[in-house]
Every structure is written in C-alpha cells, then in structure tokens.
PDB file of N, CA and C in Angstrom:
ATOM      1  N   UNK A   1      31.610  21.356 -17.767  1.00  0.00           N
ATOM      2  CA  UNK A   1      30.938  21.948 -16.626  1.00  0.00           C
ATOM      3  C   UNK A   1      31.989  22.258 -15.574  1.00  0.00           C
ATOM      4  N   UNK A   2      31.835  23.595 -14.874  1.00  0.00           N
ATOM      5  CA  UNK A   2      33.018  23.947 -13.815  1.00  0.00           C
ATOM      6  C   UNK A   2      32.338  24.101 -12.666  1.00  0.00           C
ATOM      7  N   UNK A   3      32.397  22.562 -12.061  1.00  0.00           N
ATOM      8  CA  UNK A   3      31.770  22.378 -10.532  1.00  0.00           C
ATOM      9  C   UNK A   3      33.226  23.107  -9.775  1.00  0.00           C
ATOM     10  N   UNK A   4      32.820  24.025  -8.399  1.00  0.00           N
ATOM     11  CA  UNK A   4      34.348  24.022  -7.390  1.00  0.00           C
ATOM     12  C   UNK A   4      33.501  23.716  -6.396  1.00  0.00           C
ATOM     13  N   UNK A   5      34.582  22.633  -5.809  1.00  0.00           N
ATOM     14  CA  UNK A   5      34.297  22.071  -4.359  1.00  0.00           C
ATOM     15  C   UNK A   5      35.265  22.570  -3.232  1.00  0.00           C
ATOM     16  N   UNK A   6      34.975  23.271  -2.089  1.00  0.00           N
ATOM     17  CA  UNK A   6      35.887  23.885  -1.407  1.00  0.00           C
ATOM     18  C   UNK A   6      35.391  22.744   0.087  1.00  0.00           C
ATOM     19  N   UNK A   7      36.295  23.018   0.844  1.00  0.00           N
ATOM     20  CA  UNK A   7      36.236  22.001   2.131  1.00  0.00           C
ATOM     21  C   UNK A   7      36.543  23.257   3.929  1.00  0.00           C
ATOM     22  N   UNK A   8      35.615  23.018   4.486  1.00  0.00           N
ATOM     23  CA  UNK A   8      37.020  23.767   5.650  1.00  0.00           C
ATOM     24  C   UNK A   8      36.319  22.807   6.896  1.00  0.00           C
ATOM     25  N   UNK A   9      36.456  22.966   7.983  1.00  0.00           N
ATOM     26  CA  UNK A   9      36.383  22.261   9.147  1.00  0.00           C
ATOM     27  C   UNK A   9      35.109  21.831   9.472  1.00  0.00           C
ATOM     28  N   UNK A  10      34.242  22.355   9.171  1.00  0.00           N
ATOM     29  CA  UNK A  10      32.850  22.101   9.086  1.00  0.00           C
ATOM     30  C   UNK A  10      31.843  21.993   8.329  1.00  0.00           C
ATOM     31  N   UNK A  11      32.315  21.904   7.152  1.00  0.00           N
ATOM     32  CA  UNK A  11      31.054  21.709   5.762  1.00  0.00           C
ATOM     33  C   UNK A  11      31.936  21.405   4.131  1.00  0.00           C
ATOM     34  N   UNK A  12      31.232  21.009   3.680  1.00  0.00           N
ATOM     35  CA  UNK A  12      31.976  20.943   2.298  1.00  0.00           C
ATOM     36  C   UNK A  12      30.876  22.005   1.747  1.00  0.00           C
ATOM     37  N   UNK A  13      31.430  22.838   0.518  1.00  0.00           N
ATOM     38  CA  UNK A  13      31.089  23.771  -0.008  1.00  0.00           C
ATOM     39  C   UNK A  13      30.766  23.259  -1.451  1.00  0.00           C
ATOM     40  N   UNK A  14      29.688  23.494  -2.421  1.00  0.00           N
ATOM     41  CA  UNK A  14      30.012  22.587  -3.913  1.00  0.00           C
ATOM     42  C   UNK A  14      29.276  23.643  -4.979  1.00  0.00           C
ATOM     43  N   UNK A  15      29.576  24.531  -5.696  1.00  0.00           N
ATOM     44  CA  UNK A  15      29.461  25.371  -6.214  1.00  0.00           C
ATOM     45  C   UNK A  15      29.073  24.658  -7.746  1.00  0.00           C
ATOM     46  N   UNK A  16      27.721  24.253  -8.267  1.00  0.00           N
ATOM     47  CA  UNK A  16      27.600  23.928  -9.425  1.00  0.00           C
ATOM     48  C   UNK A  16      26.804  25.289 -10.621  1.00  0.00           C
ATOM     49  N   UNK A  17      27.231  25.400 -11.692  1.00  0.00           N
ATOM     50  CA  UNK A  17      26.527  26.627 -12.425  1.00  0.00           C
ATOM     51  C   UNK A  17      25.114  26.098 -12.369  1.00  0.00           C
ATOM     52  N   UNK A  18      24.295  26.642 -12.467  1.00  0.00           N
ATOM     53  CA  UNK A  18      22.721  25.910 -12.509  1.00  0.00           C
ATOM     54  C   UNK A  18      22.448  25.976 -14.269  1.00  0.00           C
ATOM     55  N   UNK A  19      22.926  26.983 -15.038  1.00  0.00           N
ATOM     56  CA  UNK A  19      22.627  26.953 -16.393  1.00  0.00           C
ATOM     57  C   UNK A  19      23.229  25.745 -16.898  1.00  0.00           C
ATOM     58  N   UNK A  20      23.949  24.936 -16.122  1.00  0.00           N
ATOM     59  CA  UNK A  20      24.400  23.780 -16.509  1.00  0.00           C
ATOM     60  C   UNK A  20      24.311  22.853 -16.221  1.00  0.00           C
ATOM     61  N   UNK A  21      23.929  22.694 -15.111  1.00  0.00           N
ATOM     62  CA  UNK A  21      23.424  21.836 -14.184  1.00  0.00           C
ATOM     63  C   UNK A  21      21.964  20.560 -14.800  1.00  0.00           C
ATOM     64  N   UNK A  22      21.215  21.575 -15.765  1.00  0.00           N
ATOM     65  CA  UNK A  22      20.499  21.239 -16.289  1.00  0.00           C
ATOM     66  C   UNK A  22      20.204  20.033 -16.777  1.00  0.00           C
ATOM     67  N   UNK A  23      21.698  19.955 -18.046  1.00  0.00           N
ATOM     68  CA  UNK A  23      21.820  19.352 -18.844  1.00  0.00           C
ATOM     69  C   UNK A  23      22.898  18.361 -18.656  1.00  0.00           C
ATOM     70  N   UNK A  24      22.755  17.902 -17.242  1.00  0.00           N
ATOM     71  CA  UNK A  24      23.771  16.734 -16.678  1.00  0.00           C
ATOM     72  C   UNK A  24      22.984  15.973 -15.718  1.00  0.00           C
ATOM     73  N   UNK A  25      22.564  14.563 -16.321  1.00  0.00           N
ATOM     74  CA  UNK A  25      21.428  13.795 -15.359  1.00  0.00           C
ATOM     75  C   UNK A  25      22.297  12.950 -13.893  1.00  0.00           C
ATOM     76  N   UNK A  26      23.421  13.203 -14.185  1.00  0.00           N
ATOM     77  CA  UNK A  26      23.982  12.716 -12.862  1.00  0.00           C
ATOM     78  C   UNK A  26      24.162  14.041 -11.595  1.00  0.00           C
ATOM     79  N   UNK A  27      23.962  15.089 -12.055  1.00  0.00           N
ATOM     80  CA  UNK A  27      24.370  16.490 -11.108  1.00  0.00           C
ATOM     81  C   UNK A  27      22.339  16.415 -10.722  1.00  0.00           C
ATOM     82  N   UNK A  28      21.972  16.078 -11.790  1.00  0.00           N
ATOM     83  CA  UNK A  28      20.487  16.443 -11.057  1.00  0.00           C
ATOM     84  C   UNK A  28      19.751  15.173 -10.552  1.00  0.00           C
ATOM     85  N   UNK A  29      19.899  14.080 -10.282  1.00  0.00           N
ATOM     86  CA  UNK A  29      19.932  12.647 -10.071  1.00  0.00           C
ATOM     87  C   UNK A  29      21.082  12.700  -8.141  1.00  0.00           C
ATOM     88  N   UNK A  30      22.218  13.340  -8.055  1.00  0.00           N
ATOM     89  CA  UNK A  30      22.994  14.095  -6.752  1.00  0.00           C
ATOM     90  C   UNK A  30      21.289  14.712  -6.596  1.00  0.00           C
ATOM     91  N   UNK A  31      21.440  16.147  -6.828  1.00  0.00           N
ATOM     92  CA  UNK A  31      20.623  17.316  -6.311  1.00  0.00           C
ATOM     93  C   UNK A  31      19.300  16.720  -5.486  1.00  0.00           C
ATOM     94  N   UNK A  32      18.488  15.837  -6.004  1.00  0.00           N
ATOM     95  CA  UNK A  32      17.366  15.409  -6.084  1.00  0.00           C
ATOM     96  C   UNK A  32      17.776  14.155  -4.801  1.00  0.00           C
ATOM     97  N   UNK A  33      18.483  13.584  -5.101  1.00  0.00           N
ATOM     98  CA  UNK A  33      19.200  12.578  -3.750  1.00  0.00           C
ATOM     99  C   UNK A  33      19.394  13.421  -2.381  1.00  0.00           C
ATOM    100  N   UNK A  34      19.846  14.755  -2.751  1.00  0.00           N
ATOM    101  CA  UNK A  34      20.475  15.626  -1.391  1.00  0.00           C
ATOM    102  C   UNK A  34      19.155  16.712  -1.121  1.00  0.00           C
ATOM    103  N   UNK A  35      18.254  16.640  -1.686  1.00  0.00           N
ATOM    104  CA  UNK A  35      16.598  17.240  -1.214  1.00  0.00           C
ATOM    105  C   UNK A  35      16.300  15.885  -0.699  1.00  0.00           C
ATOM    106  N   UNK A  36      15.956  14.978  -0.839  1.00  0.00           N
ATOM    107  CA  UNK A  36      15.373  13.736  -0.467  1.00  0.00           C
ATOM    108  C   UNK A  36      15.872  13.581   0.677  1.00  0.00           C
ATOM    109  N   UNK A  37      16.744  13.323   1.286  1.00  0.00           N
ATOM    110  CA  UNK A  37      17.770  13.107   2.340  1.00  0.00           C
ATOM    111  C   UNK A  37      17.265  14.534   3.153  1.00  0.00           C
ATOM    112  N   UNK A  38      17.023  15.489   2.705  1.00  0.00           N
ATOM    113  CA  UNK A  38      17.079  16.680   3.808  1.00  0.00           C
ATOM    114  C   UNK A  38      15.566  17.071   4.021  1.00  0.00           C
ATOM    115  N   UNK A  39      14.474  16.430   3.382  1.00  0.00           N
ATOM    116  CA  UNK A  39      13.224  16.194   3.642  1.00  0.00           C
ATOM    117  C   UNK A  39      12.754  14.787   3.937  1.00  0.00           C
ATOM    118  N   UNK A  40      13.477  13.827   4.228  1.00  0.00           N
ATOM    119  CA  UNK A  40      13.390  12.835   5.097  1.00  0.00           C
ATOM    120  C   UNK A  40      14.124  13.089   6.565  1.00  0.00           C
ATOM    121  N   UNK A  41      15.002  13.745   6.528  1.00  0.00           N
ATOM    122  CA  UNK A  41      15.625  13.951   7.838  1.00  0.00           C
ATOM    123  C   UNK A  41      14.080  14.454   8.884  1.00  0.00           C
ATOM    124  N   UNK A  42      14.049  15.834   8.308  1.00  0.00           N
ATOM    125  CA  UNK A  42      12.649  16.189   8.747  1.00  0.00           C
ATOM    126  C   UNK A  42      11.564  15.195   9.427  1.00  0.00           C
ATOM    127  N   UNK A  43      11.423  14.103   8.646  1.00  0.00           N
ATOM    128  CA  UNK A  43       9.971  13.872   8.736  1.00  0.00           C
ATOM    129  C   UNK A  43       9.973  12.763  10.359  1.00  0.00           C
ATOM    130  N   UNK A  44       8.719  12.285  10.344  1.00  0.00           N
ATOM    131  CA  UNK A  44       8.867  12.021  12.053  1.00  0.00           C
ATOM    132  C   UNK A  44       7.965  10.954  11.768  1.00  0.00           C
ATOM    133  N   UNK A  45       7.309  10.439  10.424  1.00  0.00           N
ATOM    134  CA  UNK A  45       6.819   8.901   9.706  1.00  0.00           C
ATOM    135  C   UNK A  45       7.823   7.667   9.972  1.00  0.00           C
ATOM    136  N   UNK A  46       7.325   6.956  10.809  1.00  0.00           N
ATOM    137  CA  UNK A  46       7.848   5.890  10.797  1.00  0.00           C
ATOM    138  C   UNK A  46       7.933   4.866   9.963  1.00  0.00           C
ATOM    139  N   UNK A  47       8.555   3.415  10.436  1.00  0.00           N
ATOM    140  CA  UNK A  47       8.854   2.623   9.217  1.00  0.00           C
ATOM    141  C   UNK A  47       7.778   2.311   8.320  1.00  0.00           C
ATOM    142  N   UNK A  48       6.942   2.280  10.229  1.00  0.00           N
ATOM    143  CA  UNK A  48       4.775   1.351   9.735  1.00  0.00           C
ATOM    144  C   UNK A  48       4.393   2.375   8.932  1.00  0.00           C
ATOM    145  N   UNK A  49       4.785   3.438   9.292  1.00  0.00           N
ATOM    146  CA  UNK A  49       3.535   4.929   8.125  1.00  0.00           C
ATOM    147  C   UNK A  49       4.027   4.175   6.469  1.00  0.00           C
ATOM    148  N   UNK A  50       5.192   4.794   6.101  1.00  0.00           N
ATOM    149  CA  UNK A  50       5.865   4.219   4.827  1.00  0.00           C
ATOM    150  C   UNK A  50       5.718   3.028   4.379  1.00  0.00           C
ATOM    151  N   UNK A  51       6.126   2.240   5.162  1.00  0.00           N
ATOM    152  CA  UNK A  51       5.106   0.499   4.632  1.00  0.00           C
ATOM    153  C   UNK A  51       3.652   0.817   4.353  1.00  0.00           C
ATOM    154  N   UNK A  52       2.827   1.096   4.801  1.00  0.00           N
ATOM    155  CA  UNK A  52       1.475   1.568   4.623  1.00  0.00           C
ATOM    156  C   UNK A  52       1.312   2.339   3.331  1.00  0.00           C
ATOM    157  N   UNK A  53       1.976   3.286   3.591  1.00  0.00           N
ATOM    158  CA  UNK A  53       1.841   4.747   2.698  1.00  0.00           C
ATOM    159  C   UNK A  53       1.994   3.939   1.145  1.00  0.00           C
ATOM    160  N   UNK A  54       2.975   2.967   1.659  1.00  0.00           N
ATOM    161  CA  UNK A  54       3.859   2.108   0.004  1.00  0.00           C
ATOM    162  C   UNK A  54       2.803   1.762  -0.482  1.00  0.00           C
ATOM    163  N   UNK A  55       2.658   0.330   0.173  1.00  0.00           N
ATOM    164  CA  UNK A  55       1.013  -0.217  -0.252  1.00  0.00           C
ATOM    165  C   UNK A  55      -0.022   0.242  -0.587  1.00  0.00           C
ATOM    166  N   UNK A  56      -0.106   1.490  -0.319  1.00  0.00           N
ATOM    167  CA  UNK A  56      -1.533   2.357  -0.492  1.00  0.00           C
ATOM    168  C   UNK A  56      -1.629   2.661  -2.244  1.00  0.00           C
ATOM    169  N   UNK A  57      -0.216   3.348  -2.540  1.00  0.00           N
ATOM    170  CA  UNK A  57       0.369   4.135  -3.476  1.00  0.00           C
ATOM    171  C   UNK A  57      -0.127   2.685  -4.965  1.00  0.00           C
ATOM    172  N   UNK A  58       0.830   1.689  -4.335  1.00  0.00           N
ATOM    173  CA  UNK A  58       1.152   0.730  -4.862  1.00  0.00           C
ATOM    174  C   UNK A  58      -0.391   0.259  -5.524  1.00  0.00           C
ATOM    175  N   UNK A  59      -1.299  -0.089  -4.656  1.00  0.00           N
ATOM    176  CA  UNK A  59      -2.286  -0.406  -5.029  1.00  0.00           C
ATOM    177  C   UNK A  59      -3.992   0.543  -5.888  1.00  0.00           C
ATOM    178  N   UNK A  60      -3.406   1.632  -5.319  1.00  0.00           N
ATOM    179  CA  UNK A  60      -4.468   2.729  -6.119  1.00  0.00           C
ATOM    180  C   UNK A  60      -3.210   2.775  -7.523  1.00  0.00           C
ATOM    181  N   UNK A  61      -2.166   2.810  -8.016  1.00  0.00           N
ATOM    182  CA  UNK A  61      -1.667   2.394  -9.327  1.00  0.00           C
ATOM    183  C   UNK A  61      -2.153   1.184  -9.817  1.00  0.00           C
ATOM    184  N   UNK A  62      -2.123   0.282  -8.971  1.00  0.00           N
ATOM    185  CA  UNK A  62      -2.622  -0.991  -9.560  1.00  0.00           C
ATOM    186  C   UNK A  62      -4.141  -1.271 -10.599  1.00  0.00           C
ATOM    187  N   UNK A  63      -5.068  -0.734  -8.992  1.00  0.00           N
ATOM    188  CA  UNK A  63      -6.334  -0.732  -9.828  1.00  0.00           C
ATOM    189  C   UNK A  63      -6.794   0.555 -11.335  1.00  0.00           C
ATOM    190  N   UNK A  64      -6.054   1.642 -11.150  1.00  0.00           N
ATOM    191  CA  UNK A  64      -5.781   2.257 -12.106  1.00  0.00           C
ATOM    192  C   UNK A  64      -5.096   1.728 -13.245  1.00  0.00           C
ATOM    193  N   UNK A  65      -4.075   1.067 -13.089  1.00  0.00           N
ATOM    194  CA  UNK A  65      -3.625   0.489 -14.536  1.00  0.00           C
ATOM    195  C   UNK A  65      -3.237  -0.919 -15.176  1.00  0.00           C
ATOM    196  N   UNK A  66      -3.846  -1.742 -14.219  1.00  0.00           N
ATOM    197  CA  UNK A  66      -3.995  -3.086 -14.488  1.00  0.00           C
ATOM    198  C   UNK A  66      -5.055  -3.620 -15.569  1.00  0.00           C
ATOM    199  N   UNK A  67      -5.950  -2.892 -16.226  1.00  0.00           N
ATOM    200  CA  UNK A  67      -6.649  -2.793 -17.493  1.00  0.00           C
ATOM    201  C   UNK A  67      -5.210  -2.999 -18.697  1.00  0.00           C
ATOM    202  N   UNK A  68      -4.595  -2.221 -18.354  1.00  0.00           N
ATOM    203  CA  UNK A  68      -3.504  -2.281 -19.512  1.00  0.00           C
ATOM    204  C   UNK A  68      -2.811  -3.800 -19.259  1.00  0.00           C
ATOM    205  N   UNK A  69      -2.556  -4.390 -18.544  1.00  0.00           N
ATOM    206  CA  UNK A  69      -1.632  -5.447 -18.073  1.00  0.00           C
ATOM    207  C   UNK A  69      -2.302  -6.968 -18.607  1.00  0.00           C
ATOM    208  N   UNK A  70      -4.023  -6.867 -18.439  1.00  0.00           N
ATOM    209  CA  UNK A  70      -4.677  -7.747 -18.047  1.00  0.00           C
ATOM    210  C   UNK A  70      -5.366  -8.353 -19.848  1.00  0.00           C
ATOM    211  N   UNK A  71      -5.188  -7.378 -20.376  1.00  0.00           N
ATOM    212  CA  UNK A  71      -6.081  -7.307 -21.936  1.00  0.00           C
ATOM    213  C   UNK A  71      -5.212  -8.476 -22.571  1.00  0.00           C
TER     214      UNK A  71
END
C-alpha cells in the first residue's frame, strides 16, 4: 500500500489509495478513530448524557439477549 504523508506548518497531509484502504483493518480501524474524534468534537452531550445514554444501550441489549445467557 502507498500511503504519502506530507507535513507543512499547519496540518499534516495523509494521502491513502481508498481501493486499498479497504483491505487493511488497521488504515480503517485509524479512519473510523479520526471520524469518531471529529463527531465527538462536535457534540455538546455531556459526561451525565453518555453515562445515561451507556446504560440505556447497555440494558435494552440486555433484556434482548439475556434469553441466550440464562438457558
């Protein structure tokens, strides 16, 4: 794979092929880290929303698939 990374005073530059990109779980495992990070920057949810939000998530999985756990 021919990643180029260029640098100048204000940004790093990182040029990955995407037809290749594909088929490399650490370039898309990055990608998916650097969306996450730039749609959390965004958001204006605090710690309490996300603790909440967790638990919520956490527990509608639970009662959904704790049949499997419990048999």
């Amino acid at each position: 794979m021919k990643i180029e990374i260029s640098k100048t005073d204000r940004y790093y530059q990182i040029i990955i092929p995407i037809s290749e990109s594909y088929h490399d779980k650490y370039v898309r495992k990055f990608l998916d880290y650097l969306r996450l990070k730039e749609i959390s920057a965004k958001s204006h949810a605090t710690d309490e929303d996300i603790e909440n939000l967790s638990e919520e998530i956490i527990e509608k999985w639970w009662n959904k698939n704790k049949i499997r756990f419990l048999e």
